[in-house]
C-alpha atoms as a PDB file:
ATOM      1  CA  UNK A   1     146.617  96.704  13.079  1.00  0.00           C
ATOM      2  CA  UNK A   2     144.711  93.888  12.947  1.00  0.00           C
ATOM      3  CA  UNK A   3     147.652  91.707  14.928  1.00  0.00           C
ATOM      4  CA  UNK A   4     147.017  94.295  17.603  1.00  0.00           C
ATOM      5  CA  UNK A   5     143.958  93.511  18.018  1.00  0.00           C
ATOM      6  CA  UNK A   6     143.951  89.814  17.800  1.00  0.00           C
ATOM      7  CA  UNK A   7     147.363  89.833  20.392  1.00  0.00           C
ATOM      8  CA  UNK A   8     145.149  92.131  22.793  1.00  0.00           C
ATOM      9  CA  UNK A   9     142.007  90.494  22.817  1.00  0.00           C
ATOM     10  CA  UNK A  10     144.126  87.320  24.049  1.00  0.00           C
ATOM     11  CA  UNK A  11     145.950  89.283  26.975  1.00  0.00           C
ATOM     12  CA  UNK A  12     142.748  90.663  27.793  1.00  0.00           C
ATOM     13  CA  UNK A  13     141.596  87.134  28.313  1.00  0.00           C
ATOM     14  CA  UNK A  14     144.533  86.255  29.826  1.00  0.00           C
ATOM     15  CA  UNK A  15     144.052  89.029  32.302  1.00  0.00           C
ATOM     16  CA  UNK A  16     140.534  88.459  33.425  1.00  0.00           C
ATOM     17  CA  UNK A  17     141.502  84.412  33.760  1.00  0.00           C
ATOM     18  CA  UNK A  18     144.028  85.550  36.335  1.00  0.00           C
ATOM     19  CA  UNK A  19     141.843  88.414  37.822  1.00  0.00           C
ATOM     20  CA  UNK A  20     138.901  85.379  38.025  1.00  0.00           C
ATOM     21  CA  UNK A  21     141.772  83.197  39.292  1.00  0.00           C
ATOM     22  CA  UNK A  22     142.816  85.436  42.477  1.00  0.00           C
ATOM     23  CA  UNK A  23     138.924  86.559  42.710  1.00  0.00           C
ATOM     24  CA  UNK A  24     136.670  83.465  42.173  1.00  0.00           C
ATOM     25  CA  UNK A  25     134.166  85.171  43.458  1.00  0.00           C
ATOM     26  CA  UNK A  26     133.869  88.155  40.939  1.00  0.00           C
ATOM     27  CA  UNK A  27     133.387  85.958  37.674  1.00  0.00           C
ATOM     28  CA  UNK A  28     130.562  84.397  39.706  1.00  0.00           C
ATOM     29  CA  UNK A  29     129.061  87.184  40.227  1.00  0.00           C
ATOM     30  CA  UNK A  30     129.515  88.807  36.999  1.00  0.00           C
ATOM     31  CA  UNK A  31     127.632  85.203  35.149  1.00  0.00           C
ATOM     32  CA  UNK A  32     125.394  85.651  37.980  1.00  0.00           C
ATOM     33  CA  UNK A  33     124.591  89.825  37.051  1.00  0.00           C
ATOM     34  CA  UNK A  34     124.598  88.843  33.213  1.00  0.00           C
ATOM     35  CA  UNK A  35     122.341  86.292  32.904  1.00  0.00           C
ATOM     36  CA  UNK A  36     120.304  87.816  35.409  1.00  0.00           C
ATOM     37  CA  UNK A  37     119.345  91.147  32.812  1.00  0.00           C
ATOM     38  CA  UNK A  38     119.074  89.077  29.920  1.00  0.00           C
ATOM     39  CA  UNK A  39     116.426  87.343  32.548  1.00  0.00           C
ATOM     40  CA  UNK A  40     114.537  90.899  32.755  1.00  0.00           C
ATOM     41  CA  UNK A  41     114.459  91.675  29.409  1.00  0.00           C
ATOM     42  CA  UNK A  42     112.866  88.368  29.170  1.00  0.00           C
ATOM     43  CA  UNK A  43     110.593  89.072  31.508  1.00  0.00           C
ATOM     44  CA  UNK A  44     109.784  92.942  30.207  1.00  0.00           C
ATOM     45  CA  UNK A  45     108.961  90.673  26.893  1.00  0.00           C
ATOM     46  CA  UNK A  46     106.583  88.247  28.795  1.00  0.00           C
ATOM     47  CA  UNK A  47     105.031  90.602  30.604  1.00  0.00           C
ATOM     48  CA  UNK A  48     104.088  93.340  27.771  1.00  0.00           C
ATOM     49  CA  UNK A  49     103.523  90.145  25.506  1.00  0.00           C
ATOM     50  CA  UNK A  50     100.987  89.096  28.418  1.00  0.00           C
ATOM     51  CA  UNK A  51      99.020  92.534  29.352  1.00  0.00           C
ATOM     52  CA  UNK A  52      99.071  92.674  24.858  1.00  0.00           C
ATOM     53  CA  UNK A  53      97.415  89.349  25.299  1.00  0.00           C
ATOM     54  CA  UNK A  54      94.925  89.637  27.285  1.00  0.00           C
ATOM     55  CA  UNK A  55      92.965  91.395  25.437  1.00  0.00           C
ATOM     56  CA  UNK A  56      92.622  88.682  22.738  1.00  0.00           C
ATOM     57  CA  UNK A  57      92.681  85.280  24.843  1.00  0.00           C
ATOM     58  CA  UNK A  58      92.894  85.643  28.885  1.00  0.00           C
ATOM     59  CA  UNK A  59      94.698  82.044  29.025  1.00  0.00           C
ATOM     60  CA  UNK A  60      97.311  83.015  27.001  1.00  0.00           C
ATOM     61  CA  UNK A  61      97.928  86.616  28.524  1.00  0.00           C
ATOM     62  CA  UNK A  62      98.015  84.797  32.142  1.00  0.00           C
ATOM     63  CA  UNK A  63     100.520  82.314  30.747  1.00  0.00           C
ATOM     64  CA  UNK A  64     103.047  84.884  29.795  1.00  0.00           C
ATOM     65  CA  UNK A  65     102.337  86.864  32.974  1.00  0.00           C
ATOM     66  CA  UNK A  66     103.488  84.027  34.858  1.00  0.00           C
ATOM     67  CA  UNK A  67     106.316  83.393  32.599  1.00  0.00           C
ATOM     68  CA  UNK A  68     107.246  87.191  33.254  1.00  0.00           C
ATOM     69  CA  UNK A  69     107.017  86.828  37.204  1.00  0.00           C
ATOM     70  CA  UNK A  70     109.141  83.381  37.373  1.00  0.00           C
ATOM     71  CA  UNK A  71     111.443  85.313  34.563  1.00  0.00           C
ATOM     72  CA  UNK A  72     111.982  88.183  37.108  1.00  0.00           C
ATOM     73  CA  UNK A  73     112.107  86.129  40.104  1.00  0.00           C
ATOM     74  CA  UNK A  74     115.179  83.925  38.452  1.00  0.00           C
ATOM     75  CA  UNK A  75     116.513  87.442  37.568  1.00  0.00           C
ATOM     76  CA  UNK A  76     116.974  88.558  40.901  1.00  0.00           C
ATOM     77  CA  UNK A  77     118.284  85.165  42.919  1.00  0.00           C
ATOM     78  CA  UNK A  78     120.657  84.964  39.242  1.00  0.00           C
ATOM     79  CA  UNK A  79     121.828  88.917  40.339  1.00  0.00           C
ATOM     80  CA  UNK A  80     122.073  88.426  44.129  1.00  0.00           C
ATOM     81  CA  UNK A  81     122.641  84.764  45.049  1.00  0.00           C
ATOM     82  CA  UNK A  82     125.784  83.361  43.403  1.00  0.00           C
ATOM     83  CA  UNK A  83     125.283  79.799  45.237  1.00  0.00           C
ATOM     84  CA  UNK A  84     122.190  79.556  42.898  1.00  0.00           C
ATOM     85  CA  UNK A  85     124.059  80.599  39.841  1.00  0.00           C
ATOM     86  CA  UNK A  86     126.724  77.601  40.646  1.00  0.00           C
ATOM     87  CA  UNK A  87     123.673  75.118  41.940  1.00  0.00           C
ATOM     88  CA  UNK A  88     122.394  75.968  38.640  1.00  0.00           C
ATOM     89  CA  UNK A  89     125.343  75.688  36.487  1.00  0.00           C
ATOM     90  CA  UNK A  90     126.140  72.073  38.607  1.00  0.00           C
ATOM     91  CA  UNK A  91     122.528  70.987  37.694  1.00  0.00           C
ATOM     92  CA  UNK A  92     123.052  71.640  34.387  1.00  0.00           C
ATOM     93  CA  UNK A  93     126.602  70.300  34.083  1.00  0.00           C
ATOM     94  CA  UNK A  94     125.193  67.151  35.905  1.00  0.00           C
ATOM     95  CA  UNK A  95     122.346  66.819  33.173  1.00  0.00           C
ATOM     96  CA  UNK A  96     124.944  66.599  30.461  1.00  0.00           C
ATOM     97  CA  UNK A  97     126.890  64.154  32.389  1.00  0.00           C
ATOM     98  CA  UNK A  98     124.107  61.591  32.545  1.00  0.00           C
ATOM     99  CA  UNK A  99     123.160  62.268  28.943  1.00  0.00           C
ATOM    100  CA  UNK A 100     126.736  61.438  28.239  1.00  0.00           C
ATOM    101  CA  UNK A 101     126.999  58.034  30.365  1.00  0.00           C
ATOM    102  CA  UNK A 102     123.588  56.976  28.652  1.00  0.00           C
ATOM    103  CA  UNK A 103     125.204  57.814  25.086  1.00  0.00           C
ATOM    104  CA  UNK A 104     128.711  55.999  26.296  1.00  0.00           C
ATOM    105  CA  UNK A 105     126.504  52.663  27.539  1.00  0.00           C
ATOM    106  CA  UNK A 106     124.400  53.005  24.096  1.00  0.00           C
ATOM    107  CA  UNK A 107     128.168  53.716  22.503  1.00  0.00           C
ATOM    108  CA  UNK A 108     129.238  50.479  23.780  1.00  0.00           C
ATOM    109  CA  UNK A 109     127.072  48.182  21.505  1.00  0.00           C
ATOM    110  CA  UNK A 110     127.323  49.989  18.568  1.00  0.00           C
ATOM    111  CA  UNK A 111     130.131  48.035  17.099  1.00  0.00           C
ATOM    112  CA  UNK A 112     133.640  49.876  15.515  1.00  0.00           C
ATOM    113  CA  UNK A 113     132.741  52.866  17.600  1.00  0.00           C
ATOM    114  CA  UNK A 114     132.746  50.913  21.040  1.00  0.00           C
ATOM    115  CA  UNK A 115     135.934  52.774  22.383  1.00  0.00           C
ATOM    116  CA  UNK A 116     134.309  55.949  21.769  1.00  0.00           C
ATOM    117  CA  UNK A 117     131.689  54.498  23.872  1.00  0.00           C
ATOM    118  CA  UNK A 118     134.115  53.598  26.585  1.00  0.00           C
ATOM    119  CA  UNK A 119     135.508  57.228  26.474  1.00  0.00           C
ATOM    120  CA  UNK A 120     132.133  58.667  26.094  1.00  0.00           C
ATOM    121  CA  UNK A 121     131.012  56.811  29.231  1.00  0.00           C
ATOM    122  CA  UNK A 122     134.608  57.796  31.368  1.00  0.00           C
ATOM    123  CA  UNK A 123     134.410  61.779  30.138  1.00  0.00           C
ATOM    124  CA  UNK A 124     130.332  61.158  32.011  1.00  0.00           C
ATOM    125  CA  UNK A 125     131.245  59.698  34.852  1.00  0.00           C
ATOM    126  CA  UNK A 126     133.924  62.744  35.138  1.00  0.00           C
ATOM    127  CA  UNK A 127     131.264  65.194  34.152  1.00  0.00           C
ATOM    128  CA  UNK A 128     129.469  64.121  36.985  1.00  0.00           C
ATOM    129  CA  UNK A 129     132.178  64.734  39.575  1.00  0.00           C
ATOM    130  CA  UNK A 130     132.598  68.142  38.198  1.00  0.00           C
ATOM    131  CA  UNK A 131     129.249  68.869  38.888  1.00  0.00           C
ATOM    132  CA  UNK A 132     129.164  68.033  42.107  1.00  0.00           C
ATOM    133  CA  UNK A 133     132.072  70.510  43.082  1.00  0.00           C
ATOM    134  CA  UNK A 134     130.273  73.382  40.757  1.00  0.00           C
ATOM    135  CA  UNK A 135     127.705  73.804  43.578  1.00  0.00           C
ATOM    136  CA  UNK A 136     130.698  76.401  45.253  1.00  0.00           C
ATOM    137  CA  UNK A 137     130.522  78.883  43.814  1.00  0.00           C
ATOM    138  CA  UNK A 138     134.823  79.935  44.479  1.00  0.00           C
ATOM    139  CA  UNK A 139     135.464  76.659  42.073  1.00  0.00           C
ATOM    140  CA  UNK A 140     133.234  77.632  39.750  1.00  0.00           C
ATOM    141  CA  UNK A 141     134.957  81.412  39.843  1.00  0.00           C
ATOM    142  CA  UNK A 142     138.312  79.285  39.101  1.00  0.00           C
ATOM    143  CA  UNK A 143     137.035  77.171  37.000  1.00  0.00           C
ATOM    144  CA  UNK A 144     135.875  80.320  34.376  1.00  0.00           C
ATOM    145  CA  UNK A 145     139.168  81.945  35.260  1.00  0.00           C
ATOM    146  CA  UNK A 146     141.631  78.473  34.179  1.00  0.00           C
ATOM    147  CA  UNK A 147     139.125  78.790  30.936  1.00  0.00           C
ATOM    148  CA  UNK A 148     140.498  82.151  30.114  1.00  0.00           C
ATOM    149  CA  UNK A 149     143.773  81.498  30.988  1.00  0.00           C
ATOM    150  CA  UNK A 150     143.960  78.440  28.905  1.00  0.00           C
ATOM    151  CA  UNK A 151     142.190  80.208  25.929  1.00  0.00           C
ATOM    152  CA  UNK A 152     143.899  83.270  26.306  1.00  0.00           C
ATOM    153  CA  UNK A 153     147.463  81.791  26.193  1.00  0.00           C
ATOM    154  CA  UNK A 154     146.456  79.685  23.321  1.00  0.00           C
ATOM    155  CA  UNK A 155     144.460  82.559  21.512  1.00  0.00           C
ATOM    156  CA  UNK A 156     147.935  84.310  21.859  1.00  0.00           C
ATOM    157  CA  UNK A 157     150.297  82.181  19.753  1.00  0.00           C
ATOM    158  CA  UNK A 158     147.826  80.796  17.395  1.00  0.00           C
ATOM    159  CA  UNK A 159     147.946  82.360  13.857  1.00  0.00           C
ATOM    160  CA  UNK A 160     145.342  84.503  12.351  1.00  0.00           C
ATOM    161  CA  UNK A 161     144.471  81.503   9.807  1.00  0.00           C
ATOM    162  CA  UNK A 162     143.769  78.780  12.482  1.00  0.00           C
ATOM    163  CA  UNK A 163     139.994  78.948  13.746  1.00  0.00           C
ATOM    164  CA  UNK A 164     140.155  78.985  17.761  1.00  0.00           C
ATOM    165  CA  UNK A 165     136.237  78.630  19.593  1.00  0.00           C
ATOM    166  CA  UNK A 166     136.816  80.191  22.844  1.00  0.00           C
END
C-alpha cells in the first residue's frame, strides 16, 4: 500500500508539471491565489491583534492595523494580478542572486574553497538572468511546471529509503 502511494504522489506531480507545462498560466495563478489567503489570514490576525490593542497602547494597535491593511492589499494584487506574483518572485530571485555573487567574490579569497567561490559567483550571475525573465509570468508558469516534472519523474524511480526534498 504504501508503494501506491509513494508511485502516485509522483504521477500526480508528474501530471500537474505537464498540466503547468501546457498552461503556464494556471500555476501562476494558483501561487498567486495561495499566497494571497495565507495573506488574509495574516491580515484577519493583524487586524483583530490591532482593534485587541488598542485598548492597551494606541501606537501599537495602529501599527498592526496598518500591517492588516498592507496585508490585505498584497492579498488581493497576490489573488488577481499574476504579473505581480512573477515581479515579486523575480525580485526575490534577483535578491538571492546578488547575495550569491557577493558570497562568490568573498568565496574567492578565502583560500582552498576559492573554486567554490568561482562557482558560487557563476550560479549568481545566472541567478540573476533568471530573474530577469521571472517578471512573465508564462515562464514562471513553466518554470513551476519543469520543477514538477523533474521531481516527479525522479520521485518515481527513487526507492522508499533514499530522502528526495521536492
Amino acid at each position: 500500500m504504501s508503494f501506491l502511494s509513494e508511485k502516485s504522489s509522483s504521477i500526480l506531480m508528474i501530471i500537474l508539471g505537464i498540466i503547468a507545462i501546457l498552461f503556464p498560466m494556471i500555476s501562476t495563478e494558483t501561487i498567486g491565489f495561495l499566497s494571497g489567503i495565507i495573506f488574509i489570514l495574516i491580515a484577519v490576525a493583524f487586524i483583530s491583534s490591532g482593534i485587541a490593542e488598542l485598548i492597551i497602547t494606541k501606537y501599537f494597535g495602529v501599527i498592526y492595523l496598518i500591517f492588516g491593511i498592507l496585508s490585505l492589499i498584497a492579498a488581493y494584487y497576490l489573488i488577481f494580478d499574476p504579473a505581480f506574483v512573477s515581479g515579486l518572485i523575480g525580485l526575490i530571485i534577483y535578491i538571492f542572486g546578488f547575495m550569491l555573487i557577493l558570497l562568490g567574490i568573498v568565496g574567492l579569497f578565502m583560500g582552498p574553497f576559492s573554486i567554490m567561490g568561482v562557482i558560487t559567483l557563476i550560479y549568481g550571475l545566472v541567478t540573476l538572468i533568471i530573474s530577469y525573465y521571472m517578471n512573465d509570468p508564462r515562464i514562471l508558469g513553466t518554470v513551476v511546471g519543469i520543477w514538477l516534472l523533474i521531481s516527479g519523474i525522479v520521485s518515481l524511480f527513487t526507492d522508499n529509503k533514499e530522502y528526495i526534498d521536492v
